[in-house]
C-alpha atoms as a PDB file:
ATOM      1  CA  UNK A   1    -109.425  22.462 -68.857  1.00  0.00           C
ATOM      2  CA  UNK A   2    -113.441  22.887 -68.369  1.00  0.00           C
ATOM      3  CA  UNK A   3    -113.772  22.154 -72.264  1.00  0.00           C
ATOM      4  CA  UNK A   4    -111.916  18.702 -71.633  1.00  0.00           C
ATOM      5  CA  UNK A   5    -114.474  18.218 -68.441  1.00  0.00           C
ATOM      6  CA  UNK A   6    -117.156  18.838 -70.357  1.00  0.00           C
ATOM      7  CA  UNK A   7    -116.436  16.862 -72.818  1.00  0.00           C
ATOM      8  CA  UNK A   8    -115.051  13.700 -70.580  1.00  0.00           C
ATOM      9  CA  UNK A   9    -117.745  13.424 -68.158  1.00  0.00           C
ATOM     10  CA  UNK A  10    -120.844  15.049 -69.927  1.00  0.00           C
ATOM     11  CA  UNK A  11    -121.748  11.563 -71.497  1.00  0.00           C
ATOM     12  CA  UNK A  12    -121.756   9.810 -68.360  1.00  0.00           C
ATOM     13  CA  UNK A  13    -123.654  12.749 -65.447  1.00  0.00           C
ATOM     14  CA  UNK A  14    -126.281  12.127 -68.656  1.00  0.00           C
ATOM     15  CA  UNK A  15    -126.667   8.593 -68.130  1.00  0.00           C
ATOM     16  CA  UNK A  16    -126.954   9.603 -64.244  1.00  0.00           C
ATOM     17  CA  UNK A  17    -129.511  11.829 -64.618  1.00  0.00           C
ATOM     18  CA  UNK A  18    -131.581  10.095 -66.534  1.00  0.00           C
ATOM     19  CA  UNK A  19    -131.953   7.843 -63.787  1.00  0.00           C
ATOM     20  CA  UNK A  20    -133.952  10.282 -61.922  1.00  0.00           C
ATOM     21  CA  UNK A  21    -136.062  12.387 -64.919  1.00  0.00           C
ATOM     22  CA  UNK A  22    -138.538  10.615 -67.033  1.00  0.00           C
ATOM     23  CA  UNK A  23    -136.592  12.039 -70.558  1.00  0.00           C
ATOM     24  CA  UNK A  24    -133.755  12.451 -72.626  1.00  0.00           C
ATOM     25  CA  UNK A  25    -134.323  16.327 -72.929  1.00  0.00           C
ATOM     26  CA  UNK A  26    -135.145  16.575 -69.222  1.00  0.00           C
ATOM     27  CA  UNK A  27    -131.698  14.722 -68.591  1.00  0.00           C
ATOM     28  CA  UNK A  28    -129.610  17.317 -70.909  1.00  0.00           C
ATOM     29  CA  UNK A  29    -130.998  20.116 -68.977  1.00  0.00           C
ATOM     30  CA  UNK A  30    -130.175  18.909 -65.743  1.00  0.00           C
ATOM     31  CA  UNK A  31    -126.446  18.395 -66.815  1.00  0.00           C
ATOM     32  CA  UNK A  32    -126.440  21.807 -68.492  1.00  0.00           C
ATOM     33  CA  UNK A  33    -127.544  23.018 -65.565  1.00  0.00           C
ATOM     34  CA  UNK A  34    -125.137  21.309 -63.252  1.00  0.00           C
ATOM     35  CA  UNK A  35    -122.625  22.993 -65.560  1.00  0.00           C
ATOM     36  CA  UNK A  36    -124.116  26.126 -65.054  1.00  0.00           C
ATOM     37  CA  UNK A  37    -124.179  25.658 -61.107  1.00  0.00           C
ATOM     38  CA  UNK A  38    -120.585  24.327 -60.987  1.00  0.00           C
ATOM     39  CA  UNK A  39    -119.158  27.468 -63.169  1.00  0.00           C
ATOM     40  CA  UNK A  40    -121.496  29.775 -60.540  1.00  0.00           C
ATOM     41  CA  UNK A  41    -120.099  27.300 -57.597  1.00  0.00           C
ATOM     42  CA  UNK A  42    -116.577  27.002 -58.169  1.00  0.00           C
ATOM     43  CA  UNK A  43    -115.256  29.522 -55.558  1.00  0.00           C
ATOM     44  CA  UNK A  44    -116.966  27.928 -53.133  1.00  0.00           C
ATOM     45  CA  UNK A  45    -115.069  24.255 -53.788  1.00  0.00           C
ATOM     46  CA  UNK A  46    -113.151  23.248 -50.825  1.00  0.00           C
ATOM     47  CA  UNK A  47    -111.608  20.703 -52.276  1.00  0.00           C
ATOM     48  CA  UNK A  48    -113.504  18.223 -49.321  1.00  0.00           C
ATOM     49  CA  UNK A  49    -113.918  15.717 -51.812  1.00  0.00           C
ATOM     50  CA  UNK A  50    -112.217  15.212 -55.633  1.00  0.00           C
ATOM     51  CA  UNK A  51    -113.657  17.467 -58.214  1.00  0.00           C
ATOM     52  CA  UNK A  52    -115.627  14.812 -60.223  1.00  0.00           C
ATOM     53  CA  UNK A  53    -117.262  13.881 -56.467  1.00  0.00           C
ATOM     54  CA  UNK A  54    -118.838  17.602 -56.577  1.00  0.00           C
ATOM     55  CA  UNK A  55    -119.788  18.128 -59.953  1.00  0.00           C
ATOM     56  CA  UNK A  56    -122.101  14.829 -59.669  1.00  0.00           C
ATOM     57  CA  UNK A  57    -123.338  15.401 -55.997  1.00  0.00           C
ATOM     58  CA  UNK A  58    -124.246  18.850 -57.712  1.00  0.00           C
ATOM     59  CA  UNK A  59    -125.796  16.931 -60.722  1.00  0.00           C
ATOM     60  CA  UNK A  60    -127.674  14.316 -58.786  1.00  0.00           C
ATOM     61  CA  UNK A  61    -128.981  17.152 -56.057  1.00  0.00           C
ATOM     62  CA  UNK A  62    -130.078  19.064 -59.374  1.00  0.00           C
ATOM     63  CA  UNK A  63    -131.740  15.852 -61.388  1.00  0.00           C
ATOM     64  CA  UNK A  64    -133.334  14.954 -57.868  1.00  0.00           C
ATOM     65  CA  UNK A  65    -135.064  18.308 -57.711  1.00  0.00           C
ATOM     66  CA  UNK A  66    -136.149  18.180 -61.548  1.00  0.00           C
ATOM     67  CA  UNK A  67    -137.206  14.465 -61.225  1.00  0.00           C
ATOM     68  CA  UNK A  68    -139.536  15.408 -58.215  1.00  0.00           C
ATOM     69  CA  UNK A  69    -140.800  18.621 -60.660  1.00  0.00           C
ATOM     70  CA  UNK A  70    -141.617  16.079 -63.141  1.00  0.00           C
ATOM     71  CA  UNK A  71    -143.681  13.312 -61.014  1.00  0.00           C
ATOM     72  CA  UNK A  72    -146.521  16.485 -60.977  1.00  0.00           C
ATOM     73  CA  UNK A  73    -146.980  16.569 -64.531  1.00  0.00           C
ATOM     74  CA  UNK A  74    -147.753  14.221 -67.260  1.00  0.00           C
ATOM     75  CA  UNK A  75    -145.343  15.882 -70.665  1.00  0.00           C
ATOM     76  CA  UNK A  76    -147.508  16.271 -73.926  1.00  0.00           C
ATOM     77  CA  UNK A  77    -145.229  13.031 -75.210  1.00  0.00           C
ATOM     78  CA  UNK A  78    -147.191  11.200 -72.969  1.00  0.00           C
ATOM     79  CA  UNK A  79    -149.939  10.825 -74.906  1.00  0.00           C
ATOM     80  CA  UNK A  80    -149.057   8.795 -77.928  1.00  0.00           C
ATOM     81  CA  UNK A  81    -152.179   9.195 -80.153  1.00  0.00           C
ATOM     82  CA  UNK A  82    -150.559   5.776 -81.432  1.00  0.00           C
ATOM     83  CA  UNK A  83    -150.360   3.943 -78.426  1.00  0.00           C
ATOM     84  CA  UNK A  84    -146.739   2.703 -78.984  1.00  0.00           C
ATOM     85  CA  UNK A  85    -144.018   3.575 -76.166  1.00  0.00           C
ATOM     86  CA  UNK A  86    -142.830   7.035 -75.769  1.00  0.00           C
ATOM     87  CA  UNK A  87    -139.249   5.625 -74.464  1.00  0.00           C
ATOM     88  CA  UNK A  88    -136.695   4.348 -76.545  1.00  0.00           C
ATOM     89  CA  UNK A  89    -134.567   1.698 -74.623  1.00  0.00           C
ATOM     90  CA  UNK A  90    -132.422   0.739 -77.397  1.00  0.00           C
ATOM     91  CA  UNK A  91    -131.207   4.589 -77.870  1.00  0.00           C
ATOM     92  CA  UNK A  92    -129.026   4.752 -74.925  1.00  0.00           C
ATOM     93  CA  UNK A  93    -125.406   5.925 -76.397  1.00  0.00           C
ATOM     94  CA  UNK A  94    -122.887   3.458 -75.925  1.00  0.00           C
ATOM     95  CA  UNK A  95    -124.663   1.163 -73.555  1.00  0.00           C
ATOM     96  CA  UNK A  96    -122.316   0.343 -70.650  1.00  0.00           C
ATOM     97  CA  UNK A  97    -118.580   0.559 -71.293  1.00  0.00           C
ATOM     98  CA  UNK A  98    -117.884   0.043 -75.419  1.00  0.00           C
ATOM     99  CA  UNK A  99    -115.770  -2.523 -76.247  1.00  0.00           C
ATOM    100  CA  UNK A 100    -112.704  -2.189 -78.587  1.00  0.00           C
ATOM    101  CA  UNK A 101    -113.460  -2.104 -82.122  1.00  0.00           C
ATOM    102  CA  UNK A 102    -112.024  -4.875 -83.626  1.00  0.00           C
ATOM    103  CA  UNK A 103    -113.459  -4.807 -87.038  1.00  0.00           C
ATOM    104  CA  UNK A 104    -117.272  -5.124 -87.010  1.00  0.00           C
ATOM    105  CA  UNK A 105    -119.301  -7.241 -88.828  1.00  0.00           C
ATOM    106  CA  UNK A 106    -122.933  -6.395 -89.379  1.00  0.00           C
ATOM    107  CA  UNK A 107    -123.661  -9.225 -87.702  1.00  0.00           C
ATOM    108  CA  UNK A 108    -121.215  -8.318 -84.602  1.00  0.00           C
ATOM    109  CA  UNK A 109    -123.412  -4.757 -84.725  1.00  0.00           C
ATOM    110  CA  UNK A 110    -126.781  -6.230 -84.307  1.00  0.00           C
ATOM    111  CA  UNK A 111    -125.960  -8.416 -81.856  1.00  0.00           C
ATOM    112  CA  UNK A 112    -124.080  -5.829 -79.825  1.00  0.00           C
ATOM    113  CA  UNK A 113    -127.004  -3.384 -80.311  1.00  0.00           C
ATOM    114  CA  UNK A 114    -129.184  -5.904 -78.964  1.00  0.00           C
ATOM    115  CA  UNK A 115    -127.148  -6.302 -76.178  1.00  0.00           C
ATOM    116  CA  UNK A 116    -126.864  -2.416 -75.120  1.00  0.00           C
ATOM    117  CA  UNK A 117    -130.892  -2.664 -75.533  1.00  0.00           C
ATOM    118  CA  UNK A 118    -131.115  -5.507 -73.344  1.00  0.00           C
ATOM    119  CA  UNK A 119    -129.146  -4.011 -70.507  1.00  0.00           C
ATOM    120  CA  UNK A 120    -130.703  -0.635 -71.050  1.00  0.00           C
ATOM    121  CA  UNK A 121    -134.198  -2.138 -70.548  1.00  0.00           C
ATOM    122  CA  UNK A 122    -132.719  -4.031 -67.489  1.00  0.00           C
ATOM    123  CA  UNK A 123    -131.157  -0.887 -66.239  1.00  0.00           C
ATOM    124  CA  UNK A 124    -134.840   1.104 -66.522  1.00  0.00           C
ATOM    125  CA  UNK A 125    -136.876  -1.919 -64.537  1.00  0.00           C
ATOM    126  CA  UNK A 126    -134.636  -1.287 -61.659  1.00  0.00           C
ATOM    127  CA  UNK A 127    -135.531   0.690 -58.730  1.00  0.00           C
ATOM    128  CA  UNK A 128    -134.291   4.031 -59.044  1.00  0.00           C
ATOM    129  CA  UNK A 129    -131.634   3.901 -56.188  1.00  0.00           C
ATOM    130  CA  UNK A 130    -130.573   1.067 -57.079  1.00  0.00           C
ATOM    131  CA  UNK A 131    -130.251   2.445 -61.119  1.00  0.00           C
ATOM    132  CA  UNK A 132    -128.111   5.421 -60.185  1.00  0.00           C
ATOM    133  CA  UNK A 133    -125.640   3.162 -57.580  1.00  0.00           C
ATOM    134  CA  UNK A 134    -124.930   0.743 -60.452  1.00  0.00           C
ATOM    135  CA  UNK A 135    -124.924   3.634 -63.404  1.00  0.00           C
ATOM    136  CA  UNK A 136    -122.170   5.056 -61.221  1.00  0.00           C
ATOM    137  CA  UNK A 137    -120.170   2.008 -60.307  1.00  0.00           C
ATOM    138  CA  UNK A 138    -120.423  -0.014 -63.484  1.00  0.00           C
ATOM    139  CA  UNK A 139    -121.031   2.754 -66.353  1.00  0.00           C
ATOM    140  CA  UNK A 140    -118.876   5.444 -65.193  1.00  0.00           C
ATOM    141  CA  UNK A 141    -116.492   3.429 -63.228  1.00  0.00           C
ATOM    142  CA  UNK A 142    -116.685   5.731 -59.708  1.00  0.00           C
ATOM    143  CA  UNK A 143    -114.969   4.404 -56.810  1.00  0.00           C
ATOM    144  CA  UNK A 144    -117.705   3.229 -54.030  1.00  0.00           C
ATOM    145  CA  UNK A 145    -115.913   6.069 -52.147  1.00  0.00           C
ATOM    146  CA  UNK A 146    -116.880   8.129 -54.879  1.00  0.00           C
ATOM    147  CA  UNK A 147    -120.606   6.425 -55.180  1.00  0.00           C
ATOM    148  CA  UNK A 148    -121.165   6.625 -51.279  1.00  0.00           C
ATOM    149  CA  UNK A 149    -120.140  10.643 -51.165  1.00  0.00           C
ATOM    150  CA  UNK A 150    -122.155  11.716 -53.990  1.00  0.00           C
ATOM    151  CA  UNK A 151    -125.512  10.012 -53.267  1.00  0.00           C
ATOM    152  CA  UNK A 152    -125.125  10.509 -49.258  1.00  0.00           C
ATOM    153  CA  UNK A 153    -125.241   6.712 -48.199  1.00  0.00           C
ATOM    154  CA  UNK A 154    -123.416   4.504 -46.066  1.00  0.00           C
ATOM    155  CA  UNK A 155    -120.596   2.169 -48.018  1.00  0.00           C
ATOM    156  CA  UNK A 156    -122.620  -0.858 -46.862  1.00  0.00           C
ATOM    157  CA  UNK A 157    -125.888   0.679 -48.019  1.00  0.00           C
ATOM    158  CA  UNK A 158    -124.196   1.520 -51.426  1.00  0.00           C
ATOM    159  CA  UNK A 159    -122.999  -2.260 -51.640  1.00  0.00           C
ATOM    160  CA  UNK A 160    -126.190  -3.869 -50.623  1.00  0.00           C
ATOM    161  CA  UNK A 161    -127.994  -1.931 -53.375  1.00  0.00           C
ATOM    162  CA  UNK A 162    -124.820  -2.662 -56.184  1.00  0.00           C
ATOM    163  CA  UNK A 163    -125.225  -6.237 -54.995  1.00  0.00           C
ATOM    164  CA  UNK A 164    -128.926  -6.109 -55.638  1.00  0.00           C
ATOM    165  CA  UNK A 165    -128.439  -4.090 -58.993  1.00  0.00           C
ATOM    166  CA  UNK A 166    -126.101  -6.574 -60.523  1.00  0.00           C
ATOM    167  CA  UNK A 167    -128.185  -9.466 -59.050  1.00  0.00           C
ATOM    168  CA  UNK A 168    -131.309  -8.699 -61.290  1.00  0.00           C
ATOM    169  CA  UNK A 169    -129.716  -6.897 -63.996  1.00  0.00           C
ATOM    170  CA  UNK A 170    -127.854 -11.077 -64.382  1.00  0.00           C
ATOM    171  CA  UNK A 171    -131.747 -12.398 -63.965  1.00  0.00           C
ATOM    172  CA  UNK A 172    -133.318 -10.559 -66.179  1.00  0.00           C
ATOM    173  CA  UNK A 173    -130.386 -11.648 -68.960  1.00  0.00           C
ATOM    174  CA  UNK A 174    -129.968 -15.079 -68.372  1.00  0.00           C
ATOM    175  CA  UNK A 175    -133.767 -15.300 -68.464  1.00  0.00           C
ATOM    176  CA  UNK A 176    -133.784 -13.540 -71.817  1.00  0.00           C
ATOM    177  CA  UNK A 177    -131.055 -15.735 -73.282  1.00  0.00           C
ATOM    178  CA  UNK A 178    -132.781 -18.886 -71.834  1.00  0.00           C
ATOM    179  CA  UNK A 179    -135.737 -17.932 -73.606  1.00  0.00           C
ATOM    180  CA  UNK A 180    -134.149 -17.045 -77.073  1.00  0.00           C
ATOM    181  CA  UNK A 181    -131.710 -20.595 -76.529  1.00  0.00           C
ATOM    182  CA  UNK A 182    -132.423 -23.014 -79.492  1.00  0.00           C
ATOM    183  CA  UNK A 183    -133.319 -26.350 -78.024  1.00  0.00           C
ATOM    184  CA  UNK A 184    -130.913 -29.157 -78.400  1.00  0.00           C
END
């Protein structure tokens, strides 16, 4: 049963705690060690709240902690000898939710790739409360029962900030799409 956990929600506490850690490697550590805390934890569970409502208060407590670590030092990939970016937007597995194949075209592919970069990019100019309530809600598809127990907020503080989310998030891509529209 913890091999189908691990393999069902490891994708998404990823996506969560890279919302709070400034890399990909940084995130993978914080969900191995959320795994690692959970398997230590798991006597103490008592049952308060569903299982998936621990292991990601555990994960976000644990990326919170590393994310503050990492604000006091500047990682040796931060200086890019090259001057390009050090973050990859358009690497973000799966982007949101992945729609059903329904035999791609290459064209379908780049245009859904562009896409998954596009909301990525939106996703990382958001403030980073406001990241993790919509990464939850929208990406992983928790309850905002769920959303409200494992960051510690009020249900209309966790709605204000999805509201907010999901308001720029739209900006920022019907700017981008007004830009990129041909003129008539």
């Amino acid at each position: 049963m913890f091999a189908a956990l691990l393999d069902t929600w490891s994708r998404g506490m990823l996506r969560v705690a890279r919302s709070y850690v400034s890399t990909d490697h940084s995130a993978e550590e914080v969900v191995q060690d959320t795994w690692l805390a959970v398997i230590d934890g798991i006597d103490a569970f008592e049952q308060r709240s569903s299982v998936k409502t621990w292991v990601y208060r555990i994960l976000v407590n644990t990326a919170k902690k590393r994310g503050v670590r990492e604000s006091r030092t500047l990682p040796w990939s931060a200086f890019d000898r090259e001057g390009g970016s050090s973050v990859d937007l358009g690497s973000v597995p799966g982007g949101w939710r992945d729609p059903a194949a329904v035999w791609p075209t290459p064209e379908g592919e780049a245009l859904a790739a562009e896409v998954r970069g596009l909301i990525a990019e939106a996703l990382a100019r958001l403030p980073p409360r406001q990241r993790v309530v919509i990464t939850l809600r929208d990406v992983e598809g928790c309850s905002s029962d769920e959303v409200c127990e494992i960051l510690e907020i009020s249900a209309a503080n966790q709605r204000v900030l999805l509201h907010r989310a999901r308001t720029a998030v739209r900006g920022w891509l019907a700017d981008y799409y007004e830009c990129v529209k041909q003129p008539e």
